[in-house]
C-alpha atoms as a PDB file:
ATOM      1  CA  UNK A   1      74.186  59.375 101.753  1.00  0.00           C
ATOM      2  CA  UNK A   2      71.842  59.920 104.515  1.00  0.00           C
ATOM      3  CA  UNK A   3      69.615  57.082 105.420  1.00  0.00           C
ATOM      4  CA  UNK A   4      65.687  57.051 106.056  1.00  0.00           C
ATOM      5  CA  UNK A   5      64.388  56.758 109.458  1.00  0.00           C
ATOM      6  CA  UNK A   6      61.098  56.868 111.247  1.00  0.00           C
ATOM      7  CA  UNK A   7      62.769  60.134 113.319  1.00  0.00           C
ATOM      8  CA  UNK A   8      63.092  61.965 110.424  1.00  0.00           C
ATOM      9  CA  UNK A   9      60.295  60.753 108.548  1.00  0.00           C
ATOM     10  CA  UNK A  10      57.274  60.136 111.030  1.00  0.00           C
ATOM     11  CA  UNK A  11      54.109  58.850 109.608  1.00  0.00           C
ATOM     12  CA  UNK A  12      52.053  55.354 110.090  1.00  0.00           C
ATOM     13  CA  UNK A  13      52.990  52.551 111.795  1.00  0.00           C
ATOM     14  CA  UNK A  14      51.375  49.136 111.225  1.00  0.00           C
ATOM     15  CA  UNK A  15      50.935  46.517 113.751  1.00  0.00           C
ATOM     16  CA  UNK A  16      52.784  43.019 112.491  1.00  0.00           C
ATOM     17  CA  UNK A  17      50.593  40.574 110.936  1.00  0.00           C
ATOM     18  CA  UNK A  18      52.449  39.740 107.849  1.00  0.00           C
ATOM     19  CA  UNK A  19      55.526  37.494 107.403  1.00  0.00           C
ATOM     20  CA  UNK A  20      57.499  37.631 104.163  1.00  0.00           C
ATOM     21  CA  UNK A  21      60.700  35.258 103.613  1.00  0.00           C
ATOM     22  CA  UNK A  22      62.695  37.060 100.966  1.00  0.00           C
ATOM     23  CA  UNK A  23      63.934  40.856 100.613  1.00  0.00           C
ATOM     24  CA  UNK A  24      64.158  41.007  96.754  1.00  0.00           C
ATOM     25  CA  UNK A  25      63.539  43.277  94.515  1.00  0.00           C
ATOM     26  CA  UNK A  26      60.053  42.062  93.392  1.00  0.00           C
ATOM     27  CA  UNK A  27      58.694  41.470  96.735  1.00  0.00           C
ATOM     28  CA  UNK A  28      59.838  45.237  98.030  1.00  0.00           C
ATOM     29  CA  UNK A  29      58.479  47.216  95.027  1.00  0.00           C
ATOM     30  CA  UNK A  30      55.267  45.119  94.047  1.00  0.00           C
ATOM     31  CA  UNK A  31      54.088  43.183  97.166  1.00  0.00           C
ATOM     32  CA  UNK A  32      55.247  45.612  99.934  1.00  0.00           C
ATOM     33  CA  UNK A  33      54.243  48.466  97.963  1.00  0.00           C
ATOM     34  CA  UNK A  34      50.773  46.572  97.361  1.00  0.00           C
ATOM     35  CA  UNK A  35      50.607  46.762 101.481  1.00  0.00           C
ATOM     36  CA  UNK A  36      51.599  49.665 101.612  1.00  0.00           C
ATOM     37  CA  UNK A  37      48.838  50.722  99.209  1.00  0.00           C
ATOM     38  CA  UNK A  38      46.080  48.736 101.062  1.00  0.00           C
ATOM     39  CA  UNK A  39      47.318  50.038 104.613  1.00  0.00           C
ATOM     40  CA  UNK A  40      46.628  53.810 103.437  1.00  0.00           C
ATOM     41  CA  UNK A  41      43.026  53.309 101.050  1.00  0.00           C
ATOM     42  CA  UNK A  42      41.725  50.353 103.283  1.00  0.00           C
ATOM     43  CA  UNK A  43      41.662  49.060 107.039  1.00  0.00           C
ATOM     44  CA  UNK A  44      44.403  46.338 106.462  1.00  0.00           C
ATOM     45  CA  UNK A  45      46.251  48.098 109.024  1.00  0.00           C
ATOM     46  CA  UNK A  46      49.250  45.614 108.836  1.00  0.00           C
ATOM     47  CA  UNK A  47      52.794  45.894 109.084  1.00  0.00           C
ATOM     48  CA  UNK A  48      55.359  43.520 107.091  1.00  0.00           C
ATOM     49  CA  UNK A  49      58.500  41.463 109.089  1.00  0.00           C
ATOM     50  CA  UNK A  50      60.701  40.225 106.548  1.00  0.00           C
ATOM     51  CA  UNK A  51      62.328  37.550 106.661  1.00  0.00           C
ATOM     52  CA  UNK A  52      66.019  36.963 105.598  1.00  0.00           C
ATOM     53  CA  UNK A  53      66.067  33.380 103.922  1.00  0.00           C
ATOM     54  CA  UNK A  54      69.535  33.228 103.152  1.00  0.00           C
ATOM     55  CA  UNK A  55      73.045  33.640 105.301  1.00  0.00           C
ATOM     56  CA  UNK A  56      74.229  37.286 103.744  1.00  0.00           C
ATOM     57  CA  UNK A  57      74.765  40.788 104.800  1.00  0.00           C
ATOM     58  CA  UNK A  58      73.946  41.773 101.463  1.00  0.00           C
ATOM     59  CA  UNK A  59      72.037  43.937 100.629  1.00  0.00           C
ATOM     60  CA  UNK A  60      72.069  45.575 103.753  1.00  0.00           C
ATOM     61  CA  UNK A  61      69.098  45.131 105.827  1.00  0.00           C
ATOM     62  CA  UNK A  62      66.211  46.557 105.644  1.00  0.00           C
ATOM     63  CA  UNK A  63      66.282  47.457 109.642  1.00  0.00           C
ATOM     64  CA  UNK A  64      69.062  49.560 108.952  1.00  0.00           C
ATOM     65  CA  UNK A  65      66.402  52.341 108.092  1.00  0.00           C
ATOM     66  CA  UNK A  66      63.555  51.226 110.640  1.00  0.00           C
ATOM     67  CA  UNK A  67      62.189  49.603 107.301  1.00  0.00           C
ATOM     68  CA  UNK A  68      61.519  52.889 105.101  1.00  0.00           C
ATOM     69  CA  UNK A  69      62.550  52.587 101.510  1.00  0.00           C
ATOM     70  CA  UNK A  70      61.584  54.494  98.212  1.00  0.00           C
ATOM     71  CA  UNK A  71      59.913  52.527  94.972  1.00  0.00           C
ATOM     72  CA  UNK A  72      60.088  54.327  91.981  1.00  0.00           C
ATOM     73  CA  UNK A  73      57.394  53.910  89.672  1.00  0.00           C
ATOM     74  CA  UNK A  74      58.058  55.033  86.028  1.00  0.00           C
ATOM     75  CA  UNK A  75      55.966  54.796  82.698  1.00  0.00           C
ATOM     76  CA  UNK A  76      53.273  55.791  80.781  1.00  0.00           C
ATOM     77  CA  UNK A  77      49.792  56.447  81.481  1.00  0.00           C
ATOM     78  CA  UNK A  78      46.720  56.180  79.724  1.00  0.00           C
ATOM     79  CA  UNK A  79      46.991  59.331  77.281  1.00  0.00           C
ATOM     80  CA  UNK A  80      50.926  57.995  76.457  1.00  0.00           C
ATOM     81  CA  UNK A  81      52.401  60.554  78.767  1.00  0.00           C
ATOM     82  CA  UNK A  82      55.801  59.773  80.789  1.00  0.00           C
ATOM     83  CA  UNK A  83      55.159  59.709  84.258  1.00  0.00           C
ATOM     84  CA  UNK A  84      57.233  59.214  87.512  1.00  0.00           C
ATOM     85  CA  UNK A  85      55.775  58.235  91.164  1.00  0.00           C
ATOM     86  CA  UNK A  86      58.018  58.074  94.046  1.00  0.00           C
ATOM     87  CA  UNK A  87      56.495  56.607  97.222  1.00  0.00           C
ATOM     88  CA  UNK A  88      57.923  56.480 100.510  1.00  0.00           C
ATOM     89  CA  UNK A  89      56.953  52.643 101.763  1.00  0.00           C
ATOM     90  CA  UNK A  90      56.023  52.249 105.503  1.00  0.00           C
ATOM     91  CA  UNK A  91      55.000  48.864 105.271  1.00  0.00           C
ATOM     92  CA  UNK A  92      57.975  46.866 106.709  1.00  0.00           C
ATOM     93  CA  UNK A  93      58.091  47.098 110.104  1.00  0.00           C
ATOM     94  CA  UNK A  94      61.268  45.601 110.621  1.00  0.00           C
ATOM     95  CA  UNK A  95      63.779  42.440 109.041  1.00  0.00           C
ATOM     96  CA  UNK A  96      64.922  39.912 110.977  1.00  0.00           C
ATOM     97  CA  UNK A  97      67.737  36.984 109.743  1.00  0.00           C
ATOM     98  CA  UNK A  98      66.655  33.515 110.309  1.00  0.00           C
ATOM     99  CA  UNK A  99      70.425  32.458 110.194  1.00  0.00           C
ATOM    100  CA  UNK A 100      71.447  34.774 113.067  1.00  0.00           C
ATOM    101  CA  UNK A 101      68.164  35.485 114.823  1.00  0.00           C
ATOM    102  CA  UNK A 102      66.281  32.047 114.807  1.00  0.00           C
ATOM    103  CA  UNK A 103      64.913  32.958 118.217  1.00  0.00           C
ATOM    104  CA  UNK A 104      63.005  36.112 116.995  1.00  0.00           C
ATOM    105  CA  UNK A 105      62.049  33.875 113.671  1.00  0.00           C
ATOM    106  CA  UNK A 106      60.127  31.487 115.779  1.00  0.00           C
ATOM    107  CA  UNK A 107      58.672  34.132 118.220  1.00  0.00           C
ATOM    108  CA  UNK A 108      57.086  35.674 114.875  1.00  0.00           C
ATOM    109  CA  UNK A 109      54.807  32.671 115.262  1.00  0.00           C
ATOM    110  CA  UNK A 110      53.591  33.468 119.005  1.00  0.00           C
ATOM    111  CA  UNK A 111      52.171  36.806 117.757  1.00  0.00           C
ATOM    112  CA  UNK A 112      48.443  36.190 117.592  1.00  0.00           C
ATOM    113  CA  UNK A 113      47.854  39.325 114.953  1.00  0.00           C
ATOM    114  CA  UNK A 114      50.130  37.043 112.249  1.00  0.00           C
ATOM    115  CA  UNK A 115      47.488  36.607 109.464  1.00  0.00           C
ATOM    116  CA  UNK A 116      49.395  36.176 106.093  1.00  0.00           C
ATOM    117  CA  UNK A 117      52.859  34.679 105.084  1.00  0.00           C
ATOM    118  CA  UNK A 118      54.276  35.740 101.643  1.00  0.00           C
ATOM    119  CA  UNK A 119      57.371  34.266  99.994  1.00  0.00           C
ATOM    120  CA  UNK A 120      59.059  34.816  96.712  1.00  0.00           C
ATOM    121  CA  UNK A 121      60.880  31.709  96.594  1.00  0.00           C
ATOM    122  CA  UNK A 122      62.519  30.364  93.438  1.00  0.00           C
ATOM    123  CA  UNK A 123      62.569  26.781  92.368  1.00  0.00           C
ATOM    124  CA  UNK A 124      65.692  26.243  93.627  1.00  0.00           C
ATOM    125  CA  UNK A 125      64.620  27.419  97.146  1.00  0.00           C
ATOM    126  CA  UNK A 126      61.573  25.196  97.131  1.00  0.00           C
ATOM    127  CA  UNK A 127      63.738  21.925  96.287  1.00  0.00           C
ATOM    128  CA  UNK A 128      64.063  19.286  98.708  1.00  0.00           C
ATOM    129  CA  UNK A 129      67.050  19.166 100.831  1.00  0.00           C
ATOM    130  CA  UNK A 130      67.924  15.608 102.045  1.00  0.00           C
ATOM    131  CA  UNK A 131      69.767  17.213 105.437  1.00  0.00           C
ATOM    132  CA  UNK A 132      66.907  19.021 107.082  1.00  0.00           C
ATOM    133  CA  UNK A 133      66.167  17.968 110.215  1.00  0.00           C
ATOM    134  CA  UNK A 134      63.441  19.627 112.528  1.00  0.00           C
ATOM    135  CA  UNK A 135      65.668  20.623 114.970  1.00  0.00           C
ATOM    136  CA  UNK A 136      68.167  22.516 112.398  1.00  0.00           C
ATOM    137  CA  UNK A 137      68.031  26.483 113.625  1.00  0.00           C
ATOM    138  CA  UNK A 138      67.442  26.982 110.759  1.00  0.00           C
ATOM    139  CA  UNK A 139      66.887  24.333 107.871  1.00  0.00           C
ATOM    140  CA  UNK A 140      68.447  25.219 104.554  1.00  0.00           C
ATOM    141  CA  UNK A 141      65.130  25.108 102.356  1.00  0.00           C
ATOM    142  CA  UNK A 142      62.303  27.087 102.648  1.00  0.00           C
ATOM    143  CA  UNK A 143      60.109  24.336 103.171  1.00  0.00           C
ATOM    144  CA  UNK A 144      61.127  23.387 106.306  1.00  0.00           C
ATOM    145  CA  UNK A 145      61.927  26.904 107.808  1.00  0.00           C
ATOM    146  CA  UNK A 146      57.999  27.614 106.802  1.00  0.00           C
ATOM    147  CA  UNK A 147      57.163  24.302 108.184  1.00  0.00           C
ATOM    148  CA  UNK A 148      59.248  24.579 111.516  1.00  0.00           C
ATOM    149  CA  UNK A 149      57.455  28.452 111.800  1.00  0.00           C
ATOM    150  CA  UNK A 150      53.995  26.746 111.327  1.00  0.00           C
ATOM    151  CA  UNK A 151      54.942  23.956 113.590  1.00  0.00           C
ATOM    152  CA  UNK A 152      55.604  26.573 116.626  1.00  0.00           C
ATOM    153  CA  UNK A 153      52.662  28.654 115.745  1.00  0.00           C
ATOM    154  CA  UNK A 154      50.441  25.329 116.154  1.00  0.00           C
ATOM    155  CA  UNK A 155      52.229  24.472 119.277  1.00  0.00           C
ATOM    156  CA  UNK A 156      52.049  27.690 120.764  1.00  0.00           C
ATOM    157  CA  UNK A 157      48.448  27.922 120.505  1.00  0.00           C
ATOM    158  CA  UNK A 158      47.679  24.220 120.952  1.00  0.00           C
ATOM    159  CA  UNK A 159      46.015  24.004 117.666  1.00  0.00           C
ATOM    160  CA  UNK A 160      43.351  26.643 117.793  1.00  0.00           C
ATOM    161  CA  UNK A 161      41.942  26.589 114.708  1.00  0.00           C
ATOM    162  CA  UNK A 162      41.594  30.835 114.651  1.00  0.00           C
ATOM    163  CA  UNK A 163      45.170  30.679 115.286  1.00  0.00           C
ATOM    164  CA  UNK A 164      46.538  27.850 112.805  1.00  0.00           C
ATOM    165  CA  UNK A 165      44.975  29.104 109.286  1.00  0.00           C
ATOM    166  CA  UNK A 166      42.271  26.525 109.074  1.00  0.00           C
ATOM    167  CA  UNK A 167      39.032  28.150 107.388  1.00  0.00           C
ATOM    168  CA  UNK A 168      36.817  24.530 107.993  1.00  0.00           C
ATOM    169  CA  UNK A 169      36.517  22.552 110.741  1.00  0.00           C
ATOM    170  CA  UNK A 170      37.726  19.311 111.250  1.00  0.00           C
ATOM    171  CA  UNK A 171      34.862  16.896 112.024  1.00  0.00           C
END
């Protein structure tokens, strides 16, 4: 099978201001597709870097076709008429494995156009893990890889408050 590319399939590119931990199915056909959406019928002009939580080649990544995928959207519409929409997504710019590229995870938060972080996470990924130390590259939960990200980003730009997600000011 021949797999997408932006060669073969030119079309919008979005700068990266959105980090998403997870590659799942929900997050890649509701809340990339939701981007994607946005980036074409509004100016959020913003591109999507996943973020591989887990240590597994599978599925295969998401780089391996410069981030292109199809969502299929089947159903009925409002007169009770079958319909099928297939939509090429150009949302996700690129994924990245925090297990074998912890570098590039933490550089995500020197990029000053970051705006939004979206996660999926289950229960089980949210749970406290006893062994996490700051230092681990990476933790094991996704509280602590999201904290150690944050952590950098506040470091990196010495707390500016445009730069660290803060909406008030501290007085």
């Amino acid at each position: 099978m021949k797999t997408l590319n932006r060669r073969d399939f030119p079309g919008a590119q979005y700068p990266e201001r959105i980090i998403q931990f997870g590659e799942g199915n929900f997050l890649r056909a509701f809340v990339d597709w939701q981007i994607d959406l946005l980036n074409e019928h509004t100016d959020l002009n913003s591109g999507v870097v996943v973020v591989r939580p887990i240590e597994t080649s599978f599925p295969p990544s998401l780089s391996t076709q410069d981030g292109l995928y199809t969502t299929i959207i089947r159903g009925l519409n409002e007169k009770g008429e079958a319909v099928s929409d297939a939509r090429l997504i150009r949302s996700v710019n690129r994924e990245i494995s925090v297990y074998s590229e912890y570098d590039e995870f933490l550089k995500l938060a020197h990029n000053p156009e970051m705006r939004f972080v979206f996660s999926n996470t289950t229960e089980a990924g949210i749970s406290y893990h006893a062994g996490d130390k700051f230092d681990d590259a990476p933790a094991v939960s996704y509280p602590a890889k999201l904290t150690r990200l944050l952590f950098e980003r506040f470091s990196h730009f010495n707390g500016a408050l445009d730069k660290v997600g803060s909406s008030s000011r501290v007085s």
